[in-house]
Protein backbone atom coordinates (compact mmCIF):
# COMPACT_ATOMS: atom_id res chain seq x y z
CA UNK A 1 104.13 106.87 99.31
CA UNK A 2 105.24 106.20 102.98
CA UNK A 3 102.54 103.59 103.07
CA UNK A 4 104.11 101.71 100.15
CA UNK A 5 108.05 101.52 101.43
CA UNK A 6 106.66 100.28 104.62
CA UNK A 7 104.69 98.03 102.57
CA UNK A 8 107.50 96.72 100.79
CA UNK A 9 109.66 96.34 103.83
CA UNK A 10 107.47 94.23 105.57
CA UNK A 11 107.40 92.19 102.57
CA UNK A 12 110.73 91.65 102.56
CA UNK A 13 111.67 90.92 106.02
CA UNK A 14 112.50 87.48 106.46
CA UNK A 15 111.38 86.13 109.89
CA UNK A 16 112.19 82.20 111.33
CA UNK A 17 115.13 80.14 109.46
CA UNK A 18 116.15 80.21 106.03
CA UNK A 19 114.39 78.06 103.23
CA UNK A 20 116.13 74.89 103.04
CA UNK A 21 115.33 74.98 99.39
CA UNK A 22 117.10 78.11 98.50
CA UNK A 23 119.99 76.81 100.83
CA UNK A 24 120.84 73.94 98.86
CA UNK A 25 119.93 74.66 95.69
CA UNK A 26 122.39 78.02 95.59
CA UNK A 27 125.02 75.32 97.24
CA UNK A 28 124.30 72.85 94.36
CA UNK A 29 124.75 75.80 91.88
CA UNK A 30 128.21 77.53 93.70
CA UNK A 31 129.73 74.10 93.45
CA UNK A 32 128.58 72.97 89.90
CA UNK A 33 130.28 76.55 89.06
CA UNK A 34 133.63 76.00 90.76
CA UNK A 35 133.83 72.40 89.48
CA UNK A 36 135.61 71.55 86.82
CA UNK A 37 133.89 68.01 86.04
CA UNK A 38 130.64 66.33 86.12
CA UNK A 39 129.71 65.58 89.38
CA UNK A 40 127.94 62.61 91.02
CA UNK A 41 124.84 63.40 93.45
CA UNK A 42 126.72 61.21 95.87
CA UNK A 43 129.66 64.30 95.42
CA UNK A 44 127.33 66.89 95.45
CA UNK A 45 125.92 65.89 98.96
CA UNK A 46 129.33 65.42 100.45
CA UNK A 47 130.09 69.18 99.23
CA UNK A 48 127.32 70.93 99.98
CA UNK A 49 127.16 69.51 103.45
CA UNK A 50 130.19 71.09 104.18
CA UNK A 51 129.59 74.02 103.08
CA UNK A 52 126.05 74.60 104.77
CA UNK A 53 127.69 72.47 107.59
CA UNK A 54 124.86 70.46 108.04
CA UNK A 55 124.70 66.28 107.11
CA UNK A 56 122.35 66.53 104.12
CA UNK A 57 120.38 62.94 102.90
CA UNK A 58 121.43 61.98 99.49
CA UNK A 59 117.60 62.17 99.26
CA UNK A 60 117.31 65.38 99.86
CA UNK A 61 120.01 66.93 97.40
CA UNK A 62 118.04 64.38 94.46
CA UNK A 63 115.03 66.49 94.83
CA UNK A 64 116.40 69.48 94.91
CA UNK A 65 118.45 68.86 92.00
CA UNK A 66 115.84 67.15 89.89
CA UNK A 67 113.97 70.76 90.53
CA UNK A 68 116.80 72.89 89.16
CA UNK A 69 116.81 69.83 86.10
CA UNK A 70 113.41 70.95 85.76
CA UNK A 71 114.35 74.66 85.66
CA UNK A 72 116.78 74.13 82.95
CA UNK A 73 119.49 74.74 85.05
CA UNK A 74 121.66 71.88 85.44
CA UNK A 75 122.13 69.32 82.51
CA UNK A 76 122.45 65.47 83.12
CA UNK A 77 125.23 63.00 81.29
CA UNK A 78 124.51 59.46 81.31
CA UNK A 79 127.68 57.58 80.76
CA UNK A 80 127.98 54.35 79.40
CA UNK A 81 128.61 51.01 82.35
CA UNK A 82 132.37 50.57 82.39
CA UNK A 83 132.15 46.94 82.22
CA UNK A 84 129.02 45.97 79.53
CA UNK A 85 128.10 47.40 76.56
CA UNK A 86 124.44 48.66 75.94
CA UNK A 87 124.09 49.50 79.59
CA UNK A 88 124.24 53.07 81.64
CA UNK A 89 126.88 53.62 83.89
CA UNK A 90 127.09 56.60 86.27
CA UNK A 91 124.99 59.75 86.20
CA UNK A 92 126.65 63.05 86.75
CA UNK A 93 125.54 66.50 86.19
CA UNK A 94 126.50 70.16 85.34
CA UNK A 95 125.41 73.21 84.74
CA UNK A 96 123.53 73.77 81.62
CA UNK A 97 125.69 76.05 78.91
């Protein structure tokens, strides 16, 4: 039994810097939650930058994003081009409901 909890505690000792995955994508989750509108990725990477105070790439919060997509986490609204008909305008996403 002693050999187990020391088993598990090794296991969960976390050892060098944090995943930069889990980072962001929590970030990209707290901020979709506290915001009251679609948001832009362009938005996204301005706010979780600040918060993680670190200058993410736009990049960088895509893929991250496209994974929680993936996950069925976050939902994305294409909204029609401002100026033309027939044409997408801006992307922005949410969280899923």
């Amino acid at each position: 039994k002693a050999i187990y909890i020391l088993k598990l505690i090794i296991e969960n000792m976390k050892r060098g810097r944090p995943n930069v995955r889990n980072l962001v994508q929590q970030n990209l989750m707290s901020v979709l939650t506290v915001s009251q509108t679609p948001m832009t990725i362009s938005a996204l990477t301005r706010f979780v930058s600040k918060q993680i105070n670190k200058q993410l790439s736009w990049n960088t919060v895509q893929k991250y994003l496209y994974e929680l997509i993936e996950a069925n986490k976050i939902q994305v609204i294409t909204l029609p081009h401002s100026k033309f008909e027939n044409k997408d305008g801006l992307t922005v996403y949410t969280l899923k409901k």
